[in-house]
N, C-alpha and C. Protein backbone atom coordinates (compact mmCIF):
# COMPACT_ATOMS: atom_id res chain seq x y z
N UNK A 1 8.65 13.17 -2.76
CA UNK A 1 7.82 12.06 -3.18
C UNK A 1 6.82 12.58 -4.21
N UNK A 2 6.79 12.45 -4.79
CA UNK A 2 5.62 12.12 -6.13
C UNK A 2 4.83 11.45 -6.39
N UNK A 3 3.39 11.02 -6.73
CA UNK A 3 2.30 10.62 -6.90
C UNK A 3 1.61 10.40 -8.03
N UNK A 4 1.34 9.55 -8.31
CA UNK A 4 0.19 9.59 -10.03
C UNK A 4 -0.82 8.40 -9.38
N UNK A 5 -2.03 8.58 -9.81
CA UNK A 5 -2.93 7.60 -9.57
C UNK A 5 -4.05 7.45 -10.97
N UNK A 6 -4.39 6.53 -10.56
CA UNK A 6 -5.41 6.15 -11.83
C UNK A 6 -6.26 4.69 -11.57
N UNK A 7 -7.58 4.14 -11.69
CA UNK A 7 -7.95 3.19 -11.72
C UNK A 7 -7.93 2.21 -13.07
N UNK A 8 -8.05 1.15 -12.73
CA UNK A 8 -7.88 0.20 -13.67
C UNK A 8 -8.92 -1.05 -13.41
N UNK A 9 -9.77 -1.29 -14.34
CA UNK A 9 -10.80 -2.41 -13.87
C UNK A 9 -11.17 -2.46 -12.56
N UNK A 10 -11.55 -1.60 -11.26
CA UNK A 10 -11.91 -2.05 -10.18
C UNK A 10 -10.89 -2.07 -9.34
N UNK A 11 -9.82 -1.52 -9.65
CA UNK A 11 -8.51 -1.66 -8.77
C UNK A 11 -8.10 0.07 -8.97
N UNK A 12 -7.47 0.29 -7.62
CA UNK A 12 -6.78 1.82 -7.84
C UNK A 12 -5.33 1.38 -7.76
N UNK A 13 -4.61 2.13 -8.88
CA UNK A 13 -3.49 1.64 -8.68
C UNK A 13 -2.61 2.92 -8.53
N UNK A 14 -1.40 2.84 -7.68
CA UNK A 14 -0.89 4.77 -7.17
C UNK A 14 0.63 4.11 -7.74
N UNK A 15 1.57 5.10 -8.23
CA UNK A 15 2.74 5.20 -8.48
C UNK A 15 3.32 5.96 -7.45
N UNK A 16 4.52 5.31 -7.00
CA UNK A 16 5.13 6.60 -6.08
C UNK A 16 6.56 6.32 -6.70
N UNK A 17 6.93 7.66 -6.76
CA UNK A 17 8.57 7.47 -6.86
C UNK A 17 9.19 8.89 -5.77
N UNK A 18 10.44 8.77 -6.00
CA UNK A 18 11.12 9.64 -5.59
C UNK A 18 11.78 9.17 -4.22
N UNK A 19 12.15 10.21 -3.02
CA UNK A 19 12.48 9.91 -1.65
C UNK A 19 11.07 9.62 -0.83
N UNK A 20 10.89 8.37 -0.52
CA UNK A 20 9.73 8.09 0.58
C UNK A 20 10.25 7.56 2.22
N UNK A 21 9.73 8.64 3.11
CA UNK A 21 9.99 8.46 3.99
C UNK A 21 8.20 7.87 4.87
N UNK A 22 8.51 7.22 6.08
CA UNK A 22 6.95 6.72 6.99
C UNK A 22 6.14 7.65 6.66
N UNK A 23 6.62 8.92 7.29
CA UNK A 23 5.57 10.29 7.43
C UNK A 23 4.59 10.00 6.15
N UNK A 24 5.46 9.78 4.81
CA UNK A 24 4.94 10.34 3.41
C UNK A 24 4.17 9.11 3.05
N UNK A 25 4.43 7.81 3.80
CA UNK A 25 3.54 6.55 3.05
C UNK A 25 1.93 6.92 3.99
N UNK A 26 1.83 7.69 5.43
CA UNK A 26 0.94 8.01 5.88
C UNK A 26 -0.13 8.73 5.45
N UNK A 27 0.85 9.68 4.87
CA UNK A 27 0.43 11.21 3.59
C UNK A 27 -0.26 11.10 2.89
N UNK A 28 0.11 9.76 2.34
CA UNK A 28 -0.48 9.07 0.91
C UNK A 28 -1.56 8.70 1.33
N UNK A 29 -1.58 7.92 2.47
CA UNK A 29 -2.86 6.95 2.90
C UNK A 29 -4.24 7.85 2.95
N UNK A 30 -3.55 9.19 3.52
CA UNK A 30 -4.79 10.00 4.11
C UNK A 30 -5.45 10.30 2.31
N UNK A 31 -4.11 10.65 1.57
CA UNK A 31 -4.97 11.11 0.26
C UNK A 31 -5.71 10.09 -0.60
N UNK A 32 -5.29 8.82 -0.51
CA UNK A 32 -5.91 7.78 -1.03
C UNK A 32 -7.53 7.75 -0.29
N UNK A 33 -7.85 7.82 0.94
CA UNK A 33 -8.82 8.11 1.66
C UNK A 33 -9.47 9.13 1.14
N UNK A 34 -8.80 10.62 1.24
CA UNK A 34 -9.55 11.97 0.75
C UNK A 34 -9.82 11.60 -1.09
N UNK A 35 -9.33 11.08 -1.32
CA UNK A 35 -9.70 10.52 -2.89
C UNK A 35 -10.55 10.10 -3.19
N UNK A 36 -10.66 8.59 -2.46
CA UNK A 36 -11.59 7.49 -3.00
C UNK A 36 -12.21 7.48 -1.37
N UNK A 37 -13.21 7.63 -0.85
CA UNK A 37 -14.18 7.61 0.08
C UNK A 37 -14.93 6.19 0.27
N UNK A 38 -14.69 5.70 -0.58
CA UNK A 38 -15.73 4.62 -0.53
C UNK A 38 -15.26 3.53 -1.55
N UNK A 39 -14.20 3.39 -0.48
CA UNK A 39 -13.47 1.97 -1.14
C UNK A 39 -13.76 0.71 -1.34
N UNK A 40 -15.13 0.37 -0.66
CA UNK A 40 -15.80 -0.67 -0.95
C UNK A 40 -16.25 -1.16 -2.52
N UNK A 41 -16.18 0.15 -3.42
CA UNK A 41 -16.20 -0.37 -4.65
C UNK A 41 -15.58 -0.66 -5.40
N UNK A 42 -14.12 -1.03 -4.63
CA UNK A 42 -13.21 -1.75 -5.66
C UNK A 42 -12.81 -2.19 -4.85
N UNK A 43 -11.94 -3.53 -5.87
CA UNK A 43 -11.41 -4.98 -5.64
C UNK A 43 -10.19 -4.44 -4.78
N UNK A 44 -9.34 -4.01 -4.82
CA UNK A 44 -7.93 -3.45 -3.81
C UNK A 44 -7.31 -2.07 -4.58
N UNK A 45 -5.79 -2.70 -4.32
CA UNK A 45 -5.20 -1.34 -4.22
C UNK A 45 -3.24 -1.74 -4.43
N UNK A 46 -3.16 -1.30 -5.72
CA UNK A 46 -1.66 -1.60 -5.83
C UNK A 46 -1.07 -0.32 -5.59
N UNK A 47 0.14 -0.35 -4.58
CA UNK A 47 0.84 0.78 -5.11
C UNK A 47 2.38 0.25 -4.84
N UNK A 48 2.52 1.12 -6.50
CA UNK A 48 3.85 1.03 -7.08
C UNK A 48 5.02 1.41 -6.48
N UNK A 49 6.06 1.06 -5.80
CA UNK A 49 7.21 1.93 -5.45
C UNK A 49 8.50 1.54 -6.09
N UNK A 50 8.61 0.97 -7.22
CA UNK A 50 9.89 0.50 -8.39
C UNK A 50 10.91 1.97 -8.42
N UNK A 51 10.09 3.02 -8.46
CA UNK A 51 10.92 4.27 -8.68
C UNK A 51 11.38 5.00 -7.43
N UNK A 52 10.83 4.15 -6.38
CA UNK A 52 10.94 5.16 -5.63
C UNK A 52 12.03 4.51 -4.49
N UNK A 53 12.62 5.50 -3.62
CA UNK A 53 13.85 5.20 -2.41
C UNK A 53 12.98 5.56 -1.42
N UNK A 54 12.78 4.44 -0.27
CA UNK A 54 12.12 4.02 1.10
C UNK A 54 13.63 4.49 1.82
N UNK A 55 13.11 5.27 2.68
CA UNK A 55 14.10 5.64 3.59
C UNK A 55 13.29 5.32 4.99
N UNK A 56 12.49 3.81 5.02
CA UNK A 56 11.86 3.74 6.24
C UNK A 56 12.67 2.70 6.96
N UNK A 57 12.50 3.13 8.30
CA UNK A 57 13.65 2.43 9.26
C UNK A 57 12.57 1.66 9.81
N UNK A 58 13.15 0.54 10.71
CA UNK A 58 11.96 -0.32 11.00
C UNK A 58 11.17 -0.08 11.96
N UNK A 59 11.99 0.81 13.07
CA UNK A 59 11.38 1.31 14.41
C UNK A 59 10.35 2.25 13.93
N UNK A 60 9.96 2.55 12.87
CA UNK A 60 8.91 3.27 12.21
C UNK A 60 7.68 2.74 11.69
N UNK A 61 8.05 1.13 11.56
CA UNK A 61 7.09 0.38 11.41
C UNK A 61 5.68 0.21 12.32
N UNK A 62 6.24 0.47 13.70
CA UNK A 62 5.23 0.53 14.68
C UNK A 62 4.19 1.41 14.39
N UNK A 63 4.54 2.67 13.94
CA UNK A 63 4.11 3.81 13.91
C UNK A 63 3.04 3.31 12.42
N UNK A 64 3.35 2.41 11.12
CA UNK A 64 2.31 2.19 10.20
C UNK A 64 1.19 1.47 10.66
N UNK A 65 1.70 0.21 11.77
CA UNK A 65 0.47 -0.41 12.12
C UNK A 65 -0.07 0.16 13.03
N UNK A 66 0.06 1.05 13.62
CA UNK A 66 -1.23 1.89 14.32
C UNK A 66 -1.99 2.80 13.62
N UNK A 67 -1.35 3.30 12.16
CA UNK A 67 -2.31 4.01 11.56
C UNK A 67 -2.85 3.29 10.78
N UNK A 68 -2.49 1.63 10.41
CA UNK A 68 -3.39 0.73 9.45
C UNK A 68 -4.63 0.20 10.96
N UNK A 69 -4.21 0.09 11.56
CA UNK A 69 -5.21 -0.22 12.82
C UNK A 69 -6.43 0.60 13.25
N UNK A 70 -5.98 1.64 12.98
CA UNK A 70 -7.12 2.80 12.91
C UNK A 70 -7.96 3.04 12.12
N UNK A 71 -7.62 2.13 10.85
CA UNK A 71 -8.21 2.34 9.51
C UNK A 71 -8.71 1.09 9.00
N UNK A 72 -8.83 0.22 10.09
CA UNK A 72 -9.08 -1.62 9.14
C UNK A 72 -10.63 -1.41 8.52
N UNK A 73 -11.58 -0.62 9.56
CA UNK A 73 -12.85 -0.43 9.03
C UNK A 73 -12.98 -0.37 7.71
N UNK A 74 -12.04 0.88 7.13
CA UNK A 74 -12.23 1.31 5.89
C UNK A 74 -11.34 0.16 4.70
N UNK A 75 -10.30 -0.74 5.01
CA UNK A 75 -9.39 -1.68 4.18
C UNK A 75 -9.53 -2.69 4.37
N UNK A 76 -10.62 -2.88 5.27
CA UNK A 76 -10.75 -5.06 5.90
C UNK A 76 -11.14 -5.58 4.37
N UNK A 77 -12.20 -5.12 3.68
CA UNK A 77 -12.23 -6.12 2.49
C UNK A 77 -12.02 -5.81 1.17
N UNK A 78 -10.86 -4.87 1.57
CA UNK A 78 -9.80 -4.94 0.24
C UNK A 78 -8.44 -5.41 0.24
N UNK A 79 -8.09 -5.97 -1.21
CA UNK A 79 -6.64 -6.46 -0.98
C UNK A 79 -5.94 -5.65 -1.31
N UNK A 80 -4.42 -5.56 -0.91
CA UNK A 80 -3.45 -4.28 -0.76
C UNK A 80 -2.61 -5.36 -1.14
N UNK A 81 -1.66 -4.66 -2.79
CA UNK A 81 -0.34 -5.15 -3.34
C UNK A 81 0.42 -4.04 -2.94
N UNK A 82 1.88 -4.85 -2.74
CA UNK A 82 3.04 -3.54 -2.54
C UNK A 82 3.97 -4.13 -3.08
N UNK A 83 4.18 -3.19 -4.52
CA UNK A 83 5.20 -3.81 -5.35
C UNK A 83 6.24 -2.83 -5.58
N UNK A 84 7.13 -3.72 -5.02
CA UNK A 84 8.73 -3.10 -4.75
C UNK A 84 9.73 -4.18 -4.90
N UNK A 85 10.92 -3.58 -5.10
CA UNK A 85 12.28 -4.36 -5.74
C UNK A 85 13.45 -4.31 -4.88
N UNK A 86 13.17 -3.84 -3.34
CA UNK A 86 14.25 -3.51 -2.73
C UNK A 86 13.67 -4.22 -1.28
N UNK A 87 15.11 -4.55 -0.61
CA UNK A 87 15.01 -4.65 0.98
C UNK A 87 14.02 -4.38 1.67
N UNK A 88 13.05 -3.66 1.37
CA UNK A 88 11.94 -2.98 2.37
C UNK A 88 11.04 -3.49 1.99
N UNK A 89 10.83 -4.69 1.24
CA UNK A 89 9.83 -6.03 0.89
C UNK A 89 9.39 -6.28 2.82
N UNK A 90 10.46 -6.86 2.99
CA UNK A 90 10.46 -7.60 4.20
C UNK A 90 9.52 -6.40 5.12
N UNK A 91 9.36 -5.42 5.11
CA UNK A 91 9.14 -4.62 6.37
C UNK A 91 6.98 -4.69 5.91
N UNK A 92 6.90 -4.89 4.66
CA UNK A 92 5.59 -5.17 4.11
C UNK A 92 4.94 -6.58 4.99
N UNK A 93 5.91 -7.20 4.75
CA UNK A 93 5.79 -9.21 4.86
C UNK A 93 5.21 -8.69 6.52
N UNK A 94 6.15 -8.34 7.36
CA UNK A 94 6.09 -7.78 8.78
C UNK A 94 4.76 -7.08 8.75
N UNK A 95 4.71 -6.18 7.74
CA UNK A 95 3.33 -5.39 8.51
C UNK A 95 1.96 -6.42 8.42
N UNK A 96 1.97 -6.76 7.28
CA UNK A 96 0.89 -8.29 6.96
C UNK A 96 0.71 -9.25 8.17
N UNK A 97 1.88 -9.42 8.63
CA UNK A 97 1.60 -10.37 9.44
C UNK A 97 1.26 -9.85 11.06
N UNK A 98 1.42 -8.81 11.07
CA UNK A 98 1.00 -8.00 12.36
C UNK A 98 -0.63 -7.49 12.37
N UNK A 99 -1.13 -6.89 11.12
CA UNK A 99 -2.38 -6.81 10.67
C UNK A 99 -2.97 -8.02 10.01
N UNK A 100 -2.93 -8.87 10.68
CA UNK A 100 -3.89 -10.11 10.12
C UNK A 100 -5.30 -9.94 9.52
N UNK A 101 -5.80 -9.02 9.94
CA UNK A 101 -7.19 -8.22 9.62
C UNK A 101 -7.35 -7.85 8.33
N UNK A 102 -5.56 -7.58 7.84
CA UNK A 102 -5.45 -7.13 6.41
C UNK A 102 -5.11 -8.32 5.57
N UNK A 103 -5.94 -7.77 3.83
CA UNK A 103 -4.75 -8.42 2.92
C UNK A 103 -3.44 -7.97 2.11
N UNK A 104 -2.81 -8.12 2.88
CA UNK A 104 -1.59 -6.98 2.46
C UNK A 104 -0.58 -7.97 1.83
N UNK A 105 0.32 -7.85 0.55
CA UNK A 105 0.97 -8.85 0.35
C UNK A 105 1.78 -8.15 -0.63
N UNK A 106 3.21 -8.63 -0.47
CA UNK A 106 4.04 -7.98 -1.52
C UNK A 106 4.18 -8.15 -2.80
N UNK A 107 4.77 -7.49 -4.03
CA UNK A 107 4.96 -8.17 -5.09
C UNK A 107 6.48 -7.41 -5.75
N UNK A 108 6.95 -7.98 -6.81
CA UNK A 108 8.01 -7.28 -7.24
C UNK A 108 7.89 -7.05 -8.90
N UNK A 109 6.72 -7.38 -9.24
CA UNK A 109 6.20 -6.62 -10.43
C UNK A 109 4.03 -6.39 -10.32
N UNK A 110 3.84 -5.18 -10.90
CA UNK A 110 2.65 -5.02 -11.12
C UNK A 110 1.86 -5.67 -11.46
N UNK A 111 1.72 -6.79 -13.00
CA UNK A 111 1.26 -7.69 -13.32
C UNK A 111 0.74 -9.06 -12.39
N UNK A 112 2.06 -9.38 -11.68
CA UNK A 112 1.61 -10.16 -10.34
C UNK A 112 0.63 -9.70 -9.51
N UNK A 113 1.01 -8.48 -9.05
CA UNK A 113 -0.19 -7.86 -7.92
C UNK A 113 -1.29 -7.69 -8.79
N UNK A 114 -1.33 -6.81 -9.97
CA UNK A 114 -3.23 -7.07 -9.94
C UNK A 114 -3.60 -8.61 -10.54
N UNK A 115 -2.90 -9.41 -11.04
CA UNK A 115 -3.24 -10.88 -10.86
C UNK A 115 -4.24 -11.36 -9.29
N UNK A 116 -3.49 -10.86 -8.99
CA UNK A 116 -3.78 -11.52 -7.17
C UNK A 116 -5.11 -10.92 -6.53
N UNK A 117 -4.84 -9.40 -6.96
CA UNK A 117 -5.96 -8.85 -6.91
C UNK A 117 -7.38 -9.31 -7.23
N UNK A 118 -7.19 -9.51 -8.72
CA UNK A 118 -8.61 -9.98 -8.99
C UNK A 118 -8.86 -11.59 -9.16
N UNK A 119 -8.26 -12.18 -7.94
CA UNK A 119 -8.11 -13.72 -8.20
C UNK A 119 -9.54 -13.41 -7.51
């Protein structure tokens, strides 16, 4: 898995490509955290996975919403785009609706998500 990040108007936006497995979307989370500390000063948070292959199974899903559950303190009032082009949309739609606490919402191009973002 591979990484690039960069902000944009008030939004952090992360690229991932390559093989992404649960473990590594966790990985990310912690470094997005060890990164930006104080996420309250921006509007959300897109991250890109167009390049990248999700090798996440769903019984693994359990395992994201307990580490987004652990963490709502720090993401309750930011919005979270997840823009992707493959099957594993749906497992996003699922986590959203399990974390109601969150704004988590999919997209299948960038432009849409930070649209939404800074609505």
């Amino acid at each position: 898995m591979e990484i690039s990040s960069h902000e944009q108007n008030g939004v952090i936006l992360y690229r991932i490509s390559g093989e992404v497995k649960t473990e590594d979307i966790i990985r990310f989370w912690n470094r997005l955290f060890s990164d930006y500390p104080i996420l309250k000063d921006y509007m959300g948070i897109v991250t890109v996975f167009l390049d990248a292959r999700l090798k996440q199974e769903d019984t693994n899903l359990n395992n994201l919403v307990e580490y987004f559950t652990g963490n709502l303190d720090r993401l309750r009032d930011l919005k979270i785009a997840v823009v992707m082009d493959t099957p594993m949309v749906t497992s996003t739609i699922i986590l959203g609706q399990r974390l109601k606490q969150l704004q988590i919402k999919p997209f299948t191009t960038e432009k849409a998500a930070l649209e939404w973002i800074r609505i």
